[in-house]
Protein backbone atom coordinates (compact mmCIF):
# COMPACT_ATOMS: atom_id res chain seq x y z
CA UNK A 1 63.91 19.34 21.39
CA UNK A 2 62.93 22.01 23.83
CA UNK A 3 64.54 25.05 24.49
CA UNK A 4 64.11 28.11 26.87
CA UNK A 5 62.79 31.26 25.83
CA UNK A 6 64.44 33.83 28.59
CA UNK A 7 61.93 37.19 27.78
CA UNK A 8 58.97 35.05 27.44
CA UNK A 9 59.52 32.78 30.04
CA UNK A 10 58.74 29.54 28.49
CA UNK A 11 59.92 26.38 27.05
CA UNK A 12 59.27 25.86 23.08
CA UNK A 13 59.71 22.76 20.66
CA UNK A 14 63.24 24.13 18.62
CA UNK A 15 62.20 22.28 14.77
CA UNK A 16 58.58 23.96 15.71
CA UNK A 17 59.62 27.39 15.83
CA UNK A 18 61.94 27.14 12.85
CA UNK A 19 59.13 25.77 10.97
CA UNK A 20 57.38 28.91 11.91
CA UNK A 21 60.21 30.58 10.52
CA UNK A 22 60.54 28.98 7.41
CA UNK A 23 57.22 29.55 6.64
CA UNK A 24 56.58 33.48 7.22
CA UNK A 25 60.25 33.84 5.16
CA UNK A 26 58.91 31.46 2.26
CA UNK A 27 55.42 33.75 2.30
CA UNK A 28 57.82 37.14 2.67
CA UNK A 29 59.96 36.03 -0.77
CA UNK A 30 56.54 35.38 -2.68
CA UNK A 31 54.42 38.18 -1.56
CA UNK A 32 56.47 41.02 -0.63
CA UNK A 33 55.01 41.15 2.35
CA UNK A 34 57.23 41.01 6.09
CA UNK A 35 54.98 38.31 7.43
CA UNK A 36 54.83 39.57 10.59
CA UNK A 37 50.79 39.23 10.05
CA UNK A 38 51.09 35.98 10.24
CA UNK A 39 54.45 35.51 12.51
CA UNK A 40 52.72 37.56 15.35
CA UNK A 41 49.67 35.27 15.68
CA UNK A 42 51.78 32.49 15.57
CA UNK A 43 53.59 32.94 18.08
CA UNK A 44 50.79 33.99 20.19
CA UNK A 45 48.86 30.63 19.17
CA UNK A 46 52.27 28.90 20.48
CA UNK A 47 51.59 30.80 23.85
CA UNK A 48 54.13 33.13 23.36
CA UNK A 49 53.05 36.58 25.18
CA UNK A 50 51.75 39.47 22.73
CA UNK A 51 54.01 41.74 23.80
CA UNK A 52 57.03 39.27 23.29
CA UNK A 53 55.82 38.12 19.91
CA UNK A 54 55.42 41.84 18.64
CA UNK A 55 58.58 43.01 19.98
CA UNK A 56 60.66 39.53 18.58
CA UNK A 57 58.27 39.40 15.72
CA UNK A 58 59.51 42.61 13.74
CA UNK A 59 63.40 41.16 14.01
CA UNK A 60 62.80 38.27 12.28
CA UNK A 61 60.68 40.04 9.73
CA UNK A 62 64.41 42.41 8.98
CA UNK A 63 66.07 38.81 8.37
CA UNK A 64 63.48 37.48 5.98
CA UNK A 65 62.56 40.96 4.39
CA UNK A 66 66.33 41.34 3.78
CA UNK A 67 66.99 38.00 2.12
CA UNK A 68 64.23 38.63 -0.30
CA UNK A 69 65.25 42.20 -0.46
CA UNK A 70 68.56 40.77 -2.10
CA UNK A 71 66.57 38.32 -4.32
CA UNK A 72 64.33 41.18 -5.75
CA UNK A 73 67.08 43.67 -6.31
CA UNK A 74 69.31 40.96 -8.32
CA UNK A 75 65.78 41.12 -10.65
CA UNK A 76 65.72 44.61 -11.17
CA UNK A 77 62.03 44.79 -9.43
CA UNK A 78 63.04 47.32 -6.35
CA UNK A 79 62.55 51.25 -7.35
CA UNK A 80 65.19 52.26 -4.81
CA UNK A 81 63.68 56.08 -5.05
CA UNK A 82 60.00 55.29 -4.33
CA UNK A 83 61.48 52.69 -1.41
CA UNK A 84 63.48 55.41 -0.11
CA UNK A 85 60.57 57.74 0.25
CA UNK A 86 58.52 55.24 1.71
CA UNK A 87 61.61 54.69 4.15
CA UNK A 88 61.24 58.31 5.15
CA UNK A 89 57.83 57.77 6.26
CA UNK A 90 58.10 54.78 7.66
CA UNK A 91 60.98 55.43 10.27
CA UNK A 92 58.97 58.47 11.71
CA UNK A 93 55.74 56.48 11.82
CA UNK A 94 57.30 53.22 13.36
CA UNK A 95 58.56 55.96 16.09
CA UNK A 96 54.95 57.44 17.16
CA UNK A 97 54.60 53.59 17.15
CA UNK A 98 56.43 52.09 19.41
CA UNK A 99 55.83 54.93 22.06
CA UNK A 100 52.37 53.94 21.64
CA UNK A 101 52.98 50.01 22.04
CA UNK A 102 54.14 51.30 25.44
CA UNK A 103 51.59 53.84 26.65
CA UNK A 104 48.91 50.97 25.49
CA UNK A 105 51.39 48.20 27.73
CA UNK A 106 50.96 51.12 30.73
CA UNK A 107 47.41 50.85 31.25
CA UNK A 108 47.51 46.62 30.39
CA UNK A 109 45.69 47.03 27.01
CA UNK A 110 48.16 45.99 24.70
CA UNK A 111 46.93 42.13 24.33
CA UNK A 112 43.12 43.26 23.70
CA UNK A 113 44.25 46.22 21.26
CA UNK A 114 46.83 43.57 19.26
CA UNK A 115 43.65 40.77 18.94
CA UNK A 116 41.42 43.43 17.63
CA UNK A 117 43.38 45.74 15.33
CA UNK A 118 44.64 42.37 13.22
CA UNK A 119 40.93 41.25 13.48
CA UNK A 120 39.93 44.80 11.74
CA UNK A 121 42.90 44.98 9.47
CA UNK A 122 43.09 41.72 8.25
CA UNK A 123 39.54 41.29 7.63
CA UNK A 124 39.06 44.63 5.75
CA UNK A 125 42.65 44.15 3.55
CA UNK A 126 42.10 40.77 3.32
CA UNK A 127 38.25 40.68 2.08
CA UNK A 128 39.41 43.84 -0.55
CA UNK A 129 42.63 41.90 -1.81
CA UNK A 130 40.03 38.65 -2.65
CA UNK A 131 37.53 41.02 -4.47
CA UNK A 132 39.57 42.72 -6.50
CA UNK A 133 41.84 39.61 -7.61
CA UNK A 134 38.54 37.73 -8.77
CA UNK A 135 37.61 40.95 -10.90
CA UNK A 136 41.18 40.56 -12.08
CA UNK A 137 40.93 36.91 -13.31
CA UNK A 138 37.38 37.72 -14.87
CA UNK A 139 38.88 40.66 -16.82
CA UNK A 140 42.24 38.21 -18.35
CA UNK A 141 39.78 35.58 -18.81
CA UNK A 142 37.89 38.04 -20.94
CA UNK A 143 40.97 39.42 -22.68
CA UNK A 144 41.88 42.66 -20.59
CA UNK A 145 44.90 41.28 -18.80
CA UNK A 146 46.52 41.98 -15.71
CA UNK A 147 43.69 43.95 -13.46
CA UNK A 148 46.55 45.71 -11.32
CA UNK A 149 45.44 49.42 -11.83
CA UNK A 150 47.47 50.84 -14.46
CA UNK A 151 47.46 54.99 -13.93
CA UNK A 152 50.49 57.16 -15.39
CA UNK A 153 49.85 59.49 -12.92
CA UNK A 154 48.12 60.42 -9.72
CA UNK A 155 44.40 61.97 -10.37
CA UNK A 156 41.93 64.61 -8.34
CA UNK A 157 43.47 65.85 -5.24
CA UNK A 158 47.00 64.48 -5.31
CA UNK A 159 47.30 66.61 -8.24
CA UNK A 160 47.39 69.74 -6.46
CA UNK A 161 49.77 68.13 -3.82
CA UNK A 162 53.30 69.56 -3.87
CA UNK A 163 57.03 67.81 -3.86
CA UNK A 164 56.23 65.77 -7.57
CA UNK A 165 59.04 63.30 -8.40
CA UNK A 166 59.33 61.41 -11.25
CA UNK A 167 59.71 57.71 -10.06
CA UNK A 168 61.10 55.82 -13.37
CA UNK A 169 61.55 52.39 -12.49
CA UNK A 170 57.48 52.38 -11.33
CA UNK A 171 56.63 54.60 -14.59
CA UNK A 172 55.45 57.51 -11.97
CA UNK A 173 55.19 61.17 -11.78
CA UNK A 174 53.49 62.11 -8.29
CA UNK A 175 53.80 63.81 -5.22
CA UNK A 176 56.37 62.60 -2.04
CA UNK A 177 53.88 63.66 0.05
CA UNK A 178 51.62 60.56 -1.15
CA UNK A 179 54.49 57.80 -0.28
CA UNK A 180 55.70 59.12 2.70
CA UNK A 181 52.23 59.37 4.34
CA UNK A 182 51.58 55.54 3.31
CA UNK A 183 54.96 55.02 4.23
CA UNK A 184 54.09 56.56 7.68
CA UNK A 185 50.83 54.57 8.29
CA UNK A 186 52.50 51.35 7.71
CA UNK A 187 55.44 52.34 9.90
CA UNK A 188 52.83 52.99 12.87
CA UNK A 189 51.09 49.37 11.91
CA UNK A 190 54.72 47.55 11.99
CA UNK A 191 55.56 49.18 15.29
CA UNK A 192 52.36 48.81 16.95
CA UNK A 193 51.02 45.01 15.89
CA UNK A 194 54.97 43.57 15.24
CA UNK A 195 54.41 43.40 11.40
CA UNK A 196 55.89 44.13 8.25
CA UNK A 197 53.38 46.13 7.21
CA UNK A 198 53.60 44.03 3.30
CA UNK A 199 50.22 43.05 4.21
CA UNK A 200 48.67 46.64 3.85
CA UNK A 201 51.93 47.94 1.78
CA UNK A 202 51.75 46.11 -0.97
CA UNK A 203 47.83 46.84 -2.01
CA UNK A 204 48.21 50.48 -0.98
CA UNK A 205 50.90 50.34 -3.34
CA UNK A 206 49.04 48.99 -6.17
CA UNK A 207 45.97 50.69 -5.69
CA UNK A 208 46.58 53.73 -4.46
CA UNK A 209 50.08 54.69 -5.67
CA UNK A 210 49.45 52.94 -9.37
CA UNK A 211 52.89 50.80 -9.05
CA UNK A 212 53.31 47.49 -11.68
CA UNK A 213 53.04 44.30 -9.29
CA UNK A 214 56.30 42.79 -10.02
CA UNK A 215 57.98 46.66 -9.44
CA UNK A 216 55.59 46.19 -5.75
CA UNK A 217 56.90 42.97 -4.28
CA UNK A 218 60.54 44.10 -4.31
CA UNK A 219 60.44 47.91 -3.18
CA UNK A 220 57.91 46.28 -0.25
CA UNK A 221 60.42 44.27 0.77
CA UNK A 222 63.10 47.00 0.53
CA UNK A 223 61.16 49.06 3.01
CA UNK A 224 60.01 46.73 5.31
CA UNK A 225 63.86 46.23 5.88
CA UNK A 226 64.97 49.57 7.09
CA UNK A 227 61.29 50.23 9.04
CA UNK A 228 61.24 46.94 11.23
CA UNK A 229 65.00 47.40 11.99
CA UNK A 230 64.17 50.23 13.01
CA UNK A 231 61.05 49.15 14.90
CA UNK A 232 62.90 46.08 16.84
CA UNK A 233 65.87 48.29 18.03
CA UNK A 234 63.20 50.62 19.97
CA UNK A 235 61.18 47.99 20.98
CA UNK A 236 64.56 46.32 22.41
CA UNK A 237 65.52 49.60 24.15
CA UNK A 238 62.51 51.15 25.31
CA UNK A 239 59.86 47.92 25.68
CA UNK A 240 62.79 45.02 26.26
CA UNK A 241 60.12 42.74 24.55
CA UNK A 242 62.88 41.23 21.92
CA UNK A 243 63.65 37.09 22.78
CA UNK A 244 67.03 36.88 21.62
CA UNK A 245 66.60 33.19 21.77
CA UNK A 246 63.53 33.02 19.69
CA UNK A 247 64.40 35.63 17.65
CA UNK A 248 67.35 33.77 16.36
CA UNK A 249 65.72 30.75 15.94
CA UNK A 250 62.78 32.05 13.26
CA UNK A 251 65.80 33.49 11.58
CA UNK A 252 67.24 31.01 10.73
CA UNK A 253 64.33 29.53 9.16
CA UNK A 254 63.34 32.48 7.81
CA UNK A 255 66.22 33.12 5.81
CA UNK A 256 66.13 30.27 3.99
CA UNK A 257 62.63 30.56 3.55
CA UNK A 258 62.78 33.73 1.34
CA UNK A 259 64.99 32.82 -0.97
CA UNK A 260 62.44 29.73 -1.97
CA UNK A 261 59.31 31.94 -1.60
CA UNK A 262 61.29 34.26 -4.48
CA UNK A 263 62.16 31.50 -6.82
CA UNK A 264 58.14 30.43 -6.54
CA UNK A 265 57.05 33.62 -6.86
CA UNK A 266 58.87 34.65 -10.40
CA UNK A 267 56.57 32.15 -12.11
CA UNK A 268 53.26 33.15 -10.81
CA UNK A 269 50.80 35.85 -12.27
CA UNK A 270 50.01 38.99 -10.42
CA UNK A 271 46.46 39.11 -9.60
CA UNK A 272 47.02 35.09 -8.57
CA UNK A 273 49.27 36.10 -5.82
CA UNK A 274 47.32 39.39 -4.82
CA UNK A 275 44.30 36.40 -4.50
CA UNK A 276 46.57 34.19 -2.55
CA UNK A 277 47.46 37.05 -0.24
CA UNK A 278 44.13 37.81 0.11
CA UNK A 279 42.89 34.48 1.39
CA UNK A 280 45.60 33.93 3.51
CA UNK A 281 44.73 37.03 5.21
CA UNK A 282 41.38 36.19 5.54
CA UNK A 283 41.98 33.15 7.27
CA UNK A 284 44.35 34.55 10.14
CA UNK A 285 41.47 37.51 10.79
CA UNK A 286 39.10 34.28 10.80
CA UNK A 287 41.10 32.28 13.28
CA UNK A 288 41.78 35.67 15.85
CA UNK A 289 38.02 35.94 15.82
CA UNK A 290 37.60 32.68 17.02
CA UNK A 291 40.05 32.74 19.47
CA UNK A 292 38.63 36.15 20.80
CA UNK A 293 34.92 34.80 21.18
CA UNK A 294 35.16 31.38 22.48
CA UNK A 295 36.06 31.27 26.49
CA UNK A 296 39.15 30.19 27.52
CA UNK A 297 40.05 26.98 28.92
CA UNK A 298 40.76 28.22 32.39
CA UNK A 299 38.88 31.89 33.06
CA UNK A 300 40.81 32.24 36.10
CA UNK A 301 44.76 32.00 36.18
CA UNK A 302 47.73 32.84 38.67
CA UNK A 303 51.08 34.77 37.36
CA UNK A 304 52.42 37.62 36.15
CA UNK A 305 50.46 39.81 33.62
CA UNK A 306 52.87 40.12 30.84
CA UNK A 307 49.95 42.94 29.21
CA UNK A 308 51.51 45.73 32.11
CA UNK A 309 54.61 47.08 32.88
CA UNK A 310 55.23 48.96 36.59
């Protein structure tokens, strides 16, 4: 059944795009992570415009993020302090963000710079989420457990950084400072390339900030909420790149999604879904490489660029 998409200005298969959905809110409840990495080239693979699929891409990423938001916090794995002070970060750098998205839609660069920053990030994230789950399963094979980086507290120069909170739910005593600037980063990321952000959240997290893995996945998803609703609301008023149409439609699927991805995810080990993650990532940065080398179809093609605004 097709139905008309009135920002994108094209016709898409309904069960298709709630498919879509259904799938980036099933990966969102089980990793902790928005989707959007995978939603946005998606949607682009569909033919949906880059610009459109960023823009629609972060709302359905609040509906998804929020169900297994929900799902986490009934748990007891979200540490509402540490997710607030990634919040913090995260609204000012998804801000910077989206006045970026539209300086880079000015001079008609936004489709090339989209392609090639998820080539870059996904490759790098994904290729150092891979490595360091193998070295995980080699250390519980050999007895030493979970290899998520267990620190009680920040070491070298973070020590000397000022603002320390104690963060008891993650078993932390470090600076703001260090949260809100990842918090930030990711905020820019999720404006910019239509994402959650889980995808380079939720090892920066682990690796950098020390957090357990089961404590990760649920204050992830508690940020992503507040940072991509923030994120689609700009884009809506300043970049009018949201499809209402579409946007409602991966909802729907992704709502339902999350609260399966959650269920799955409670029974898995840690360094078996940071491996998981990995690959998955991997594979997208794989499959935008291809599409960036090979020539098109059809080099040459009438219409309106959807990569400029006037």
């Amino acid at each position: 059944m097709q139905v008309y998409l009135p920002i994108a200005e094209m016709s898409v298969d309904v069960f298709v795009i709630l498919g879509v959905g259904g799938g980036i809110g099933f990966l969102s409840g089980l990793f902790g992570a928005g989707g959007g990495f995978l939603l946005t080239p998606l949607l682009i693979f569909l033919g949906v415009p880059p610009a459109v699929a960023v823009g629609t891409g972060t709302n359905q990423i609040v509906a998804s993020s929020v169900s297994g938001a929900l799902a986490q916090w009934r748990r007891g794995n979200v540490d509402a302090r540490m997710g607030l002070v990634l919040i913090l970060g995260g609204l000012v750098g998804s801000g910077f963000g989206v006045l970026l998205f539209r300086w880079l839609r000015r001079l008609g660069h936004i489709d090339l710079v989209i392609s090639a920053s998820y080539i870059v990030l996904l490759g790098s994230v994904g290729g150092l989420m891979v490595v360091e789950s193998l070295r995980a399963l080699r250390r519980a094979r050999a007895g030493g457990g979970d290899a998520a980086p267990k620190r009680p507290h920040p070491r070298g120069w973070t020590d000397r950084l000022p603002l320390k909170i104690r963060f008891r739910r993650s078993g932390l005593y470090l600076s703001a400072l260090l949260p809100a600037g990842v918090g930030a980063a990711v905020g820019l990321i999720s404006a910019v390339l239509g994402v959650g952000g889980g995808f380079v959240l939720v090892p920066a997290m682990i690796y950098l900030l020390g957090m357990p893995t089961a404590v990760v996945i649920g204050t992830s998803l508690f940020q992503i909420v507040f940072v991509t609703a923030s994120a689609t609301f700009l884009h809506a008023a300043i970049n009018h790149t949201v499809d209402v149409v579409l946007a409602l439609l991966l909802l729907l699927g992704g709502v339902i999604g999350a609260q399966i991805g959650v269920r799955v995810g409670a029974g898995m080990k840690g360094e078996h879904l940071r491996g998981l993650l990995g690959l998955l990532v991997l594979a997208v940065a794989v499959k935008l490489l291809v599409d960036l080398l090979l020539p098109p179809a059809e080099p040459f093609s009438l219409g309106l660029v959807t990569g400029a605004v006037p």
